[in-house]
C-alpha atoms as a PDB file:
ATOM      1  CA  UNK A   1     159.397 110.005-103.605  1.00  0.00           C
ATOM      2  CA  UNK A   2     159.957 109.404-107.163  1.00  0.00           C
ATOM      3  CA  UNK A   3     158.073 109.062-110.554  1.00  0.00           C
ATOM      4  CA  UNK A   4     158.709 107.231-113.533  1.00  0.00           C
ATOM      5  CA  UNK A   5     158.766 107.881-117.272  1.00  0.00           C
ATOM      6  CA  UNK A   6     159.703 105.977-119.987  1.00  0.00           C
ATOM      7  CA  UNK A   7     160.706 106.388-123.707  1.00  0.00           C
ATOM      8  CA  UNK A   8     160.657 103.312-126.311  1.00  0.00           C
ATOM      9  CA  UNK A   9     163.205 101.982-128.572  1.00  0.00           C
ATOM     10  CA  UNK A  10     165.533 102.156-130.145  1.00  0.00           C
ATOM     11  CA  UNK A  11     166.896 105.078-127.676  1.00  0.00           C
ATOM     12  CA  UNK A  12     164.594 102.915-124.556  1.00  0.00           C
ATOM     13  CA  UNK A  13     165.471 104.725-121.668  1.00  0.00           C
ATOM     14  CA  UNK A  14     163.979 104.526-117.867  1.00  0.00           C
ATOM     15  CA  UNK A  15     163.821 107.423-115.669  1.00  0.00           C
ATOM     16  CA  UNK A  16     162.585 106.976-112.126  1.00  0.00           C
ATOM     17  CA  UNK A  17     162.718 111.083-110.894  1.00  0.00           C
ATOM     18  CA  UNK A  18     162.377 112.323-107.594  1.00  0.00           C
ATOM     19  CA  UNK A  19     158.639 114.373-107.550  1.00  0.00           C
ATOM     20  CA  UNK A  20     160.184 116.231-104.452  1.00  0.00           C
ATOM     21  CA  UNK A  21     163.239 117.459-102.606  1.00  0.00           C
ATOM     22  CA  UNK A  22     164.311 115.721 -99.910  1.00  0.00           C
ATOM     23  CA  UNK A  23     162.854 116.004 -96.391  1.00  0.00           C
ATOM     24  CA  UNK A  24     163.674 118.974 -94.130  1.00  0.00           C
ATOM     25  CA  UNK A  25     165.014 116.062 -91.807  1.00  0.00           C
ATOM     26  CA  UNK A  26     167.050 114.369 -94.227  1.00  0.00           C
ATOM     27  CA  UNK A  27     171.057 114.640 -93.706  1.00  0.00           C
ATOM     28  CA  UNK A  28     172.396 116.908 -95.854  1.00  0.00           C
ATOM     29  CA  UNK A  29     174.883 114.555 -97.176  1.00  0.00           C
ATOM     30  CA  UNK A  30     172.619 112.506 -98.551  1.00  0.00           C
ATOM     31  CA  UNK A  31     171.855 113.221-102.121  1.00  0.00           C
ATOM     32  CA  UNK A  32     168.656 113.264-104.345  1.00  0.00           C
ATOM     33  CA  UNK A  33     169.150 110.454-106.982  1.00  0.00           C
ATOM     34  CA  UNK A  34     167.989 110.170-110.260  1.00  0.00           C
ATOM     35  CA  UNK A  35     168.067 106.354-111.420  1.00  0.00           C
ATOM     36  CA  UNK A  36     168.185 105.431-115.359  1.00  0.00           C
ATOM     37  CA  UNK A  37     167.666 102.081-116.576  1.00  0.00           C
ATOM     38  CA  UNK A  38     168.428 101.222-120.490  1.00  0.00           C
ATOM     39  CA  UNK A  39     166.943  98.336-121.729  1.00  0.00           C
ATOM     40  CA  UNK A  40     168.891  95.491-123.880  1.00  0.00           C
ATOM     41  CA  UNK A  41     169.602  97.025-127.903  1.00  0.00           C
ATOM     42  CA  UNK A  42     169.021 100.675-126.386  1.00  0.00           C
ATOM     43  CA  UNK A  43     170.821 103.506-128.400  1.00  0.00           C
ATOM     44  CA  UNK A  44     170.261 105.988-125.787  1.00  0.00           C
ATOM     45  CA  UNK A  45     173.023 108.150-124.821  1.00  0.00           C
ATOM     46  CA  UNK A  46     174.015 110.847-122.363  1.00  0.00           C
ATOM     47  CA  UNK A  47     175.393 112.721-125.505  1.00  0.00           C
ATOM     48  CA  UNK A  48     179.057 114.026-124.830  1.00  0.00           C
ATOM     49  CA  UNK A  49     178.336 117.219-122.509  1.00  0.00           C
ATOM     50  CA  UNK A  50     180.079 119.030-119.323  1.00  0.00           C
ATOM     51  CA  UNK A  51     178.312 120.904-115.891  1.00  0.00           C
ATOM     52  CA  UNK A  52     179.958 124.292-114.689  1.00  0.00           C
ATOM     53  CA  UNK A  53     178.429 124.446-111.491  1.00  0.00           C
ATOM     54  CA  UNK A  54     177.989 120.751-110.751  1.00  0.00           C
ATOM     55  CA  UNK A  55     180.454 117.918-109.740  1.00  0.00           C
ATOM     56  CA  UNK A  56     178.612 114.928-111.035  1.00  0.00           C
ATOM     57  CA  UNK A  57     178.458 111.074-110.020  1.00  0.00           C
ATOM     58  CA  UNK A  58     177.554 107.801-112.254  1.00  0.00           C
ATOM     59  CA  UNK A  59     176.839 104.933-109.791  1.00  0.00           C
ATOM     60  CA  UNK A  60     176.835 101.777-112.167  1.00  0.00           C
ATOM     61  CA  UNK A  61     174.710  99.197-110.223  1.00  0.00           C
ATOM     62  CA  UNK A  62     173.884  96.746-112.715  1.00  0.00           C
ATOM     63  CA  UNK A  63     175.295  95.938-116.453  1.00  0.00           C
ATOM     64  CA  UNK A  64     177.724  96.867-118.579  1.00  0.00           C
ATOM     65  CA  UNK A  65     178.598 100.704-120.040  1.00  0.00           C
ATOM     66  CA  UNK A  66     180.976 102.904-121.509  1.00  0.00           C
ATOM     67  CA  UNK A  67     181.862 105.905-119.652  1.00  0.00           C
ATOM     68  CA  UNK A  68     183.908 108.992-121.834  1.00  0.00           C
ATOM     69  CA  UNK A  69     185.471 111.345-119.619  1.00  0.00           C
ATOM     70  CA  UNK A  70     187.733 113.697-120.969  1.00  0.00           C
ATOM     71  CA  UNK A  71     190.116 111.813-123.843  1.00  0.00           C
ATOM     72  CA  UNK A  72     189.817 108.580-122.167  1.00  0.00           C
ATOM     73  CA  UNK A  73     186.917 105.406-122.691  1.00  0.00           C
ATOM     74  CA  UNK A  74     186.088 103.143-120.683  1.00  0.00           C
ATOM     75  CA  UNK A  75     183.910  99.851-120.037  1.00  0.00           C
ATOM     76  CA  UNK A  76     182.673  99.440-116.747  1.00  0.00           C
ATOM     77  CA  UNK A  77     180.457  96.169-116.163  1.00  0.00           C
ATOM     78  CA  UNK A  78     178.931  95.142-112.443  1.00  0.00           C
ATOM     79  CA  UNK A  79     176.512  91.579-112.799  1.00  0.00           C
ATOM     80  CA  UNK A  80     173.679  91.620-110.616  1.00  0.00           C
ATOM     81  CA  UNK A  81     174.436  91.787-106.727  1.00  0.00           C
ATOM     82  CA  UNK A  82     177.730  92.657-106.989  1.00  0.00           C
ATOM     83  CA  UNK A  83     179.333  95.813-106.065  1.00  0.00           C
ATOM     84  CA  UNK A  84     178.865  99.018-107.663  1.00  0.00           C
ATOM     85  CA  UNK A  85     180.812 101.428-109.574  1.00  0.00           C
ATOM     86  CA  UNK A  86     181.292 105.002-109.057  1.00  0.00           C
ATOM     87  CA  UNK A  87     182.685 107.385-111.280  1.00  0.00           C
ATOM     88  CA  UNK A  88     183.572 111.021-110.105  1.00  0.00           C
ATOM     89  CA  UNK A  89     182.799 113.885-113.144  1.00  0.00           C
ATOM     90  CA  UNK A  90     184.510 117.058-112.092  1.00  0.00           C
ATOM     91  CA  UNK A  91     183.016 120.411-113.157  1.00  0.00           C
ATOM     92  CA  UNK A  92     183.975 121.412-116.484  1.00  0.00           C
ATOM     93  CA  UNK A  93     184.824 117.462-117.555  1.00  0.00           C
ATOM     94  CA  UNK A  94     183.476 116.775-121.137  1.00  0.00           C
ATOM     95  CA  UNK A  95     181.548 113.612-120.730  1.00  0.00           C
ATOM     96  CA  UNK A  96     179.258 110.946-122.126  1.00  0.00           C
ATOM     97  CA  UNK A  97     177.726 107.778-121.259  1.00  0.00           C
ATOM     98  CA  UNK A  98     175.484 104.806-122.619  1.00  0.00           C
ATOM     99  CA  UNK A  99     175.469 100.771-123.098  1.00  0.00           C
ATOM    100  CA  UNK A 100     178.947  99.414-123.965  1.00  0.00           C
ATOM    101  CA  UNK A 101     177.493  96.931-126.502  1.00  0.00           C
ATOM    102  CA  UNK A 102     176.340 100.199-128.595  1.00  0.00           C
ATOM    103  CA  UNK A 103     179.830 101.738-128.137  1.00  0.00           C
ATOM    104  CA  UNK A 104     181.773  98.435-128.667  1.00  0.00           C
ATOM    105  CA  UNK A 105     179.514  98.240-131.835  1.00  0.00           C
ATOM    106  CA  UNK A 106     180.761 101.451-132.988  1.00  0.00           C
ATOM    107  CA  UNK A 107     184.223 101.710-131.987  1.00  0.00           C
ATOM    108  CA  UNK A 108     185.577  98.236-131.193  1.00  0.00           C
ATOM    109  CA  UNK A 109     187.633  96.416-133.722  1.00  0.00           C
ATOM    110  CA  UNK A 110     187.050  92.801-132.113  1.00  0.00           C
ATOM    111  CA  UNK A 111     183.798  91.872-130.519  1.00  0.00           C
ATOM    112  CA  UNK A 112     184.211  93.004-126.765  1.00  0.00           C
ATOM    113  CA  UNK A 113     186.148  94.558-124.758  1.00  0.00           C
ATOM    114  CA  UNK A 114     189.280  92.818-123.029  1.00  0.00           C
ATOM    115  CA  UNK A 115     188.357  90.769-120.298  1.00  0.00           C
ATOM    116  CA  UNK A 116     184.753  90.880-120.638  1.00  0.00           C
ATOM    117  CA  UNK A 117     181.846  88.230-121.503  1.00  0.00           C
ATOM    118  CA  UNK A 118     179.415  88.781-124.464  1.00  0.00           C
ATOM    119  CA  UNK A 119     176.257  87.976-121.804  1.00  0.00           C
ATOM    120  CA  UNK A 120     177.750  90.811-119.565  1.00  0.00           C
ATOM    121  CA  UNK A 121     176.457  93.593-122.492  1.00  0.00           C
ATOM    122  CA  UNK A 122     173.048  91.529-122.703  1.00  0.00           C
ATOM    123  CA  UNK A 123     171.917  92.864-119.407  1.00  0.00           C
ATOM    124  CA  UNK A 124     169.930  96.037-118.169  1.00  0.00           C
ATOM    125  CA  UNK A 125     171.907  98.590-117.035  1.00  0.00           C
ATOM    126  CA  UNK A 126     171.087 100.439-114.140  1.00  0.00           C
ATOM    127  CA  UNK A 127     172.610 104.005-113.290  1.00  0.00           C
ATOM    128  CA  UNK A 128     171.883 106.389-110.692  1.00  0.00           C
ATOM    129  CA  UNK A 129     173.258 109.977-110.945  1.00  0.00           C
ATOM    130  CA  UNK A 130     173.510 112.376-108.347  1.00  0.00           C
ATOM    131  CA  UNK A 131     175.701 115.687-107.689  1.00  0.00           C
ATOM    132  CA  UNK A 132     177.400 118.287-105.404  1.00  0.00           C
ATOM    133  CA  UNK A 133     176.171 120.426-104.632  1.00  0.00           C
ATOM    134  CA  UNK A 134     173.130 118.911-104.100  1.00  0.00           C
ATOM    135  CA  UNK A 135     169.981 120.314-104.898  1.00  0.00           C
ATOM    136  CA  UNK A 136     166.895 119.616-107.295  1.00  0.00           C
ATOM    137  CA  UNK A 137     168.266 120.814-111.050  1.00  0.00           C
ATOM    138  CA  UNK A 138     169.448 117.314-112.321  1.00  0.00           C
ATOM    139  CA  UNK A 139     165.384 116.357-111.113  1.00  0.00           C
ATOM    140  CA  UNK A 140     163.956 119.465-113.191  1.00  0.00           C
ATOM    141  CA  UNK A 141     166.230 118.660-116.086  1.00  0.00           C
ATOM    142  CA  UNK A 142     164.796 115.633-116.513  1.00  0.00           C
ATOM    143  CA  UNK A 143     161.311 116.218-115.962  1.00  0.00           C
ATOM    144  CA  UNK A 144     161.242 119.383-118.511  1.00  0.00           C
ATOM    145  CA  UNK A 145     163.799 117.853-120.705  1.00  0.00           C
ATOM    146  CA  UNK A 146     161.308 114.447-121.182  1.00  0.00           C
ATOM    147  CA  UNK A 147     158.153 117.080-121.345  1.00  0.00           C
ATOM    148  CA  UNK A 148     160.112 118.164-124.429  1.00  0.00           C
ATOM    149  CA  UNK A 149     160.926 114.782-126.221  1.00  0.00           C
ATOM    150  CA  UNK A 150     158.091 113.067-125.139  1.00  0.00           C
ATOM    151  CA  UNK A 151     155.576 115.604-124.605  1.00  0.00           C
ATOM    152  CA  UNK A 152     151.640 114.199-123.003  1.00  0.00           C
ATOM    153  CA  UNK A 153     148.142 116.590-123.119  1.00  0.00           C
ATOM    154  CA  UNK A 154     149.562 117.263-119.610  1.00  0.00           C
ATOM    155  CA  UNK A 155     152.601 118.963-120.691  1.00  0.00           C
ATOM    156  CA  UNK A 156     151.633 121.462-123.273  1.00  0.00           C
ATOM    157  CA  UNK A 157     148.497 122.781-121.594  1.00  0.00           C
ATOM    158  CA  UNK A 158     149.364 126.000-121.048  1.00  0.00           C
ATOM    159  CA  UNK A 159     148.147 129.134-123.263  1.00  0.00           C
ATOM    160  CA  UNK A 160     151.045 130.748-125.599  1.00  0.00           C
ATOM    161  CA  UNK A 161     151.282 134.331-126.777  1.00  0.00           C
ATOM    162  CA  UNK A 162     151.267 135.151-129.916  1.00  0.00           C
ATOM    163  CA  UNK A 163     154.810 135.887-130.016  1.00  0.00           C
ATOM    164  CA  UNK A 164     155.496 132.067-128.668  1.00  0.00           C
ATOM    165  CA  UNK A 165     153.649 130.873-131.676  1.00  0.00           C
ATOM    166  CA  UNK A 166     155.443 132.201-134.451  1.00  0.00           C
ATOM    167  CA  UNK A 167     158.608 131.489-133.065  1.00  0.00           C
ATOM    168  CA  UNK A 168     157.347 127.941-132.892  1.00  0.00           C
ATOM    169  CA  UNK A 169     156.116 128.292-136.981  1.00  0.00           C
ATOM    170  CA  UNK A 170     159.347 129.832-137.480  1.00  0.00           C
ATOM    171  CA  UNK A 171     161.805 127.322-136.275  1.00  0.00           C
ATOM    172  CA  UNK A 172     159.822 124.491-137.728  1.00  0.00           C
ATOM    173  CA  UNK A 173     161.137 121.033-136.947  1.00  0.00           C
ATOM    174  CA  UNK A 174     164.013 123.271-134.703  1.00  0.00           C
ATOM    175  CA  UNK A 175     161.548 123.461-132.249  1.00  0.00           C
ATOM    176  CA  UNK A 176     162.271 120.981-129.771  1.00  0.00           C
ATOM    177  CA  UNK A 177     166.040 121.793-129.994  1.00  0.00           C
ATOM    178  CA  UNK A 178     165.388 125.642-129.250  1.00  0.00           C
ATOM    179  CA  UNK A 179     163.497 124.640-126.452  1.00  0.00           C
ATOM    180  CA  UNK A 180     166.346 122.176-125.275  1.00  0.00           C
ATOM    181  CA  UNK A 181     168.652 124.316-125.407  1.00  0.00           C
ATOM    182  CA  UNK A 182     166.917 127.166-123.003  1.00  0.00           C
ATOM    183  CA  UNK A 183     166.587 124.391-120.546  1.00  0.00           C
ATOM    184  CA  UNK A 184     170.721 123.339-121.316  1.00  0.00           C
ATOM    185  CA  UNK A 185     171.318 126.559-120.710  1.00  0.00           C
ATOM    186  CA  UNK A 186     169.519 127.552-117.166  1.00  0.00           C
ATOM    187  CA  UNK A 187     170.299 123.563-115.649  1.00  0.00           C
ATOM    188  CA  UNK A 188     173.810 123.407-116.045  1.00  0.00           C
ATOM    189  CA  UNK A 189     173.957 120.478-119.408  1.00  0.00           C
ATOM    190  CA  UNK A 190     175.722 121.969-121.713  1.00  0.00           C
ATOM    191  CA  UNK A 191     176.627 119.665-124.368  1.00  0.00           C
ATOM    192  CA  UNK A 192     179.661 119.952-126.676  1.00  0.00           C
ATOM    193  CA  UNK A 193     177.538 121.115-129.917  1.00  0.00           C
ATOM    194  CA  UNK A 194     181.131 121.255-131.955  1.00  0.00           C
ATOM    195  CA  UNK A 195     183.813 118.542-131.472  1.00  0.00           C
ATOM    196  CA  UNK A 196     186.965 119.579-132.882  1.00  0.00           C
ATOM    197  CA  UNK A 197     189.442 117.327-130.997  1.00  0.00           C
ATOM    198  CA  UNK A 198     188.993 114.314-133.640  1.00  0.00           C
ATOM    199  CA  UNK A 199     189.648 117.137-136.144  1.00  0.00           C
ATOM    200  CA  UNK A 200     192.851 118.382-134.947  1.00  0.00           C
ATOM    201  CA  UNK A 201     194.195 114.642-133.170  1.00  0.00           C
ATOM    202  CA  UNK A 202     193.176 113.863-129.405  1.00  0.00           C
ATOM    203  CA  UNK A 203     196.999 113.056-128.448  1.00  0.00           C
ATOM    204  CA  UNK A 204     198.402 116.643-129.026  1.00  0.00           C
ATOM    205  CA  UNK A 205     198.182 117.662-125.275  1.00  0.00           C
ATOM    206  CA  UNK A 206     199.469 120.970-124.296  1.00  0.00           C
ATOM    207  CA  UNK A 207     198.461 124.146-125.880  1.00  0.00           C
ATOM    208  CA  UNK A 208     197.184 122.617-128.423  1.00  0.00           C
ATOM    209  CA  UNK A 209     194.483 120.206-126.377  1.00  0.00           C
ATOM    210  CA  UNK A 210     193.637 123.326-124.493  1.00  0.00           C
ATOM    211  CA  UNK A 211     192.327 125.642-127.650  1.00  0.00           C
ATOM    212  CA  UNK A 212     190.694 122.858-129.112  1.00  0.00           C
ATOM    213  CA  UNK A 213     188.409 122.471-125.346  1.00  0.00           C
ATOM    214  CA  UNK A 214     188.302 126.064-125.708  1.00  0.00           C
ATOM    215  CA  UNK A 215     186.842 126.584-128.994  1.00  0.00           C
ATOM    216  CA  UNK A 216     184.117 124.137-128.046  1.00  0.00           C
ATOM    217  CA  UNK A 217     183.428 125.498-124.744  1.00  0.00           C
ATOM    218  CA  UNK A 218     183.066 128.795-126.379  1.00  0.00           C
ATOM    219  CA  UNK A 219     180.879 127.878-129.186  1.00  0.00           C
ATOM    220  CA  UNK A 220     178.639 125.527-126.823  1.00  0.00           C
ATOM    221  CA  UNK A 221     178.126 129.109-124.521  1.00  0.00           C
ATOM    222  CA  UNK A 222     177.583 131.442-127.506  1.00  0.00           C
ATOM    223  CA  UNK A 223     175.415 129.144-128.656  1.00  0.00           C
ATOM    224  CA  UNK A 224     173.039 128.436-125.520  1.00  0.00           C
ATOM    225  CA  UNK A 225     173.505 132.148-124.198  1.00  0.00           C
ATOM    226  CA  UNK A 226     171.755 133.587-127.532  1.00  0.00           C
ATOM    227  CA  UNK A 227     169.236 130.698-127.225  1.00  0.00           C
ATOM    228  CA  UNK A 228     168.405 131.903-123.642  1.00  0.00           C
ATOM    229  CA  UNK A 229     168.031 135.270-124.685  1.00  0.00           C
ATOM    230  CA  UNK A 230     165.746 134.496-127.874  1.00  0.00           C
ATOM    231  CA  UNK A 231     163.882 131.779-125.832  1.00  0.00           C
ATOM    232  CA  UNK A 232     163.408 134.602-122.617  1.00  0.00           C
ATOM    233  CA  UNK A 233     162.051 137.309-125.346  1.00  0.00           C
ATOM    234  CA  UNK A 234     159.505 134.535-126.965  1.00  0.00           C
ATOM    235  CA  UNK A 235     158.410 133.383-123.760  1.00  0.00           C
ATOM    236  CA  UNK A 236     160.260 129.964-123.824  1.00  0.00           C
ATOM    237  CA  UNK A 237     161.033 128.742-119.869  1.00  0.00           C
ATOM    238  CA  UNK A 238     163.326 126.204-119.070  1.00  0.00           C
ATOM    239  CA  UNK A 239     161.111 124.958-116.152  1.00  0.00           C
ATOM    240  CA  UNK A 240     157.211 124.631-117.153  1.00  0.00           C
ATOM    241  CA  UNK A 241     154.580 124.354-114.177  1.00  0.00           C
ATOM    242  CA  UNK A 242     153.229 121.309-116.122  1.00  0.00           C
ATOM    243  CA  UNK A 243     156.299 119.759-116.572  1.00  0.00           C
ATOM    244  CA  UNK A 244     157.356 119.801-113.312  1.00  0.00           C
ATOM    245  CA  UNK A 245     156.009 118.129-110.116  1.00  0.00           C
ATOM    246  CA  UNK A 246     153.981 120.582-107.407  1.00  0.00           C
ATOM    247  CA  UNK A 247     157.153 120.241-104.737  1.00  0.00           C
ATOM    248  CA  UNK A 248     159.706 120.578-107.080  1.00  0.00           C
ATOM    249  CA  UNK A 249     158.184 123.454-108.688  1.00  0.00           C
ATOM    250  CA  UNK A 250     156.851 124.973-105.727  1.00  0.00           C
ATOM    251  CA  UNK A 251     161.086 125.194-104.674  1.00  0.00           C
ATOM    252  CA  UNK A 252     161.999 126.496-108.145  1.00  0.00           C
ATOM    253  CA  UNK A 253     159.659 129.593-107.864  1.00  0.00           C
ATOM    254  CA  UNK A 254     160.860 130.239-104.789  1.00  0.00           C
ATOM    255  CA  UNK A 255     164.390 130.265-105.490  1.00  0.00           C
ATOM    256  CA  UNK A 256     163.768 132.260-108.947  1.00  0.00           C
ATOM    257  CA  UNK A 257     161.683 134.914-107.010  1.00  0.00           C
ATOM    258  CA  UNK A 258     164.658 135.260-104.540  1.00  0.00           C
ATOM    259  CA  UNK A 259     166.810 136.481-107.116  1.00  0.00           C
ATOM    260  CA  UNK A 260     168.708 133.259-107.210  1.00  0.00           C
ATOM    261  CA  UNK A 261     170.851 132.386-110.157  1.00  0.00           C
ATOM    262  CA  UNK A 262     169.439 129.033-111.341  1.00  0.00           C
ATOM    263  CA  UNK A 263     172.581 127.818-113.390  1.00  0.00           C
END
């Protein structure tokens, strides 16, 4: 089963979510989806991040996109009832993707990419990611991630200590990044907060391409580690009992009460 929410422009974005894991009968090969769909003139991005623990895949069903992985960009377009594209993330693969009109409209010094139709960017694009191992943290990210950016009377019903406040009057208009952050931290998102390949020249390869990954690696894990330790001490939680659907959060406690690390 699966839920839906839905943000507005100009970053429109679609989530259908599963509310549940899958079914004790279900083949384990089989993996729980999450679908996006971005609407025509959407901004929305993934924003360039990488998983440690997580080999992810993009299944481009419908529409046109740009997909960044590693130093390369590409456009990837499917039209309606033809068939889709996969792309493979590996674990530690710095990666973003969105709409290729908004990239081409960035980036591109003609009007499209090579080979491709202006109506091809026009239509909705539809996405559905999954990953390997499988298991429900790309359906909790989502679900506590949106009850952060788009928060409903639902969401934020829960009491706060007094601690949890000030933190919150403290960190101002920082809020909702603190809060992201906690949540990049314990679901294995960790975006690249500090870019410093188009500093120092994507082609230099070598030694040199590995310290500049390394320096941003490093600063996106110093940076979310000391997060996760303020957010743990203020009583900031990655995964919220009202953000989360009863199954789905009914698995998470278990897991966490087993002593599970829940990277």
């Amino acid at each position: 089963m699966s839920a839906t929410i839905t943000r507005p422009l100009p970053s429109a974005v679609t989530y259908h979510i599963a509310t549940s894991p899958q079914p004790s009968r279900t083949p384990s090969s089989v993996p729980l989806k999450s679908t996006i769909h971005l609407p025509q003139s959407s901004t929305w991005s993934s924003g360039l991040h990488f998983h440690a623990t997580h080999t992810e895949y993009l299944r481009l069903v419908q529409g046109a996109v740009f997909v960044r992985l590693g130093p390369t960009v590409q456009i990837l377009s499917v039209k309606k009832g033809e068939e889709a594209v996969v792309v493979t993330v590996p674990r530690y693969a710095r990666h973003e993707w969105g709409r290729a009109e908004e990239w081409i409209r960035k980036n591109w010094t003609g009007s499209v990419g090579p080979g491709m139709k202006v109506e091809e960017l026009d239509e909705e694009v539809i996405v559905e990611e999954w990953t390997d191992p499988i298991d429900i943290d790309k359906a909790l990210f989502f679900w506590n991630l949106n009850g952060v950016i788009a928060p409903t009377p639902g969401t934020q019903s829960r009491p706060e200590s007094a601690l949890f406040r000030v933190a919150r009057w403290l960190l101002g208009s920082w809020w909702i990044d603190f809060q992201l952050l906690v949540i990049f931290w314990e679901l294995d998102n960790y975006p690249v907060l500090f870019e410093l390949v188009p500093l120092l020249g994507r082609e230099g390869g070598g030694v040199l391409e590995w310290f500049e990954y390394a320096v941003e690696y490093l600063v996106t894990y110093g940076v979310l580690f000391v997060a996760s330790l303020v957010g743990r001490l203020v009583g900031v939680e990655a995964v919220r009992e009202e953000r989360t659907p009863e199954a789905l959060w009914k698995v998470w406690r278990e897991r966490k009460e087993g002593g599970k690390k829940t990277a």
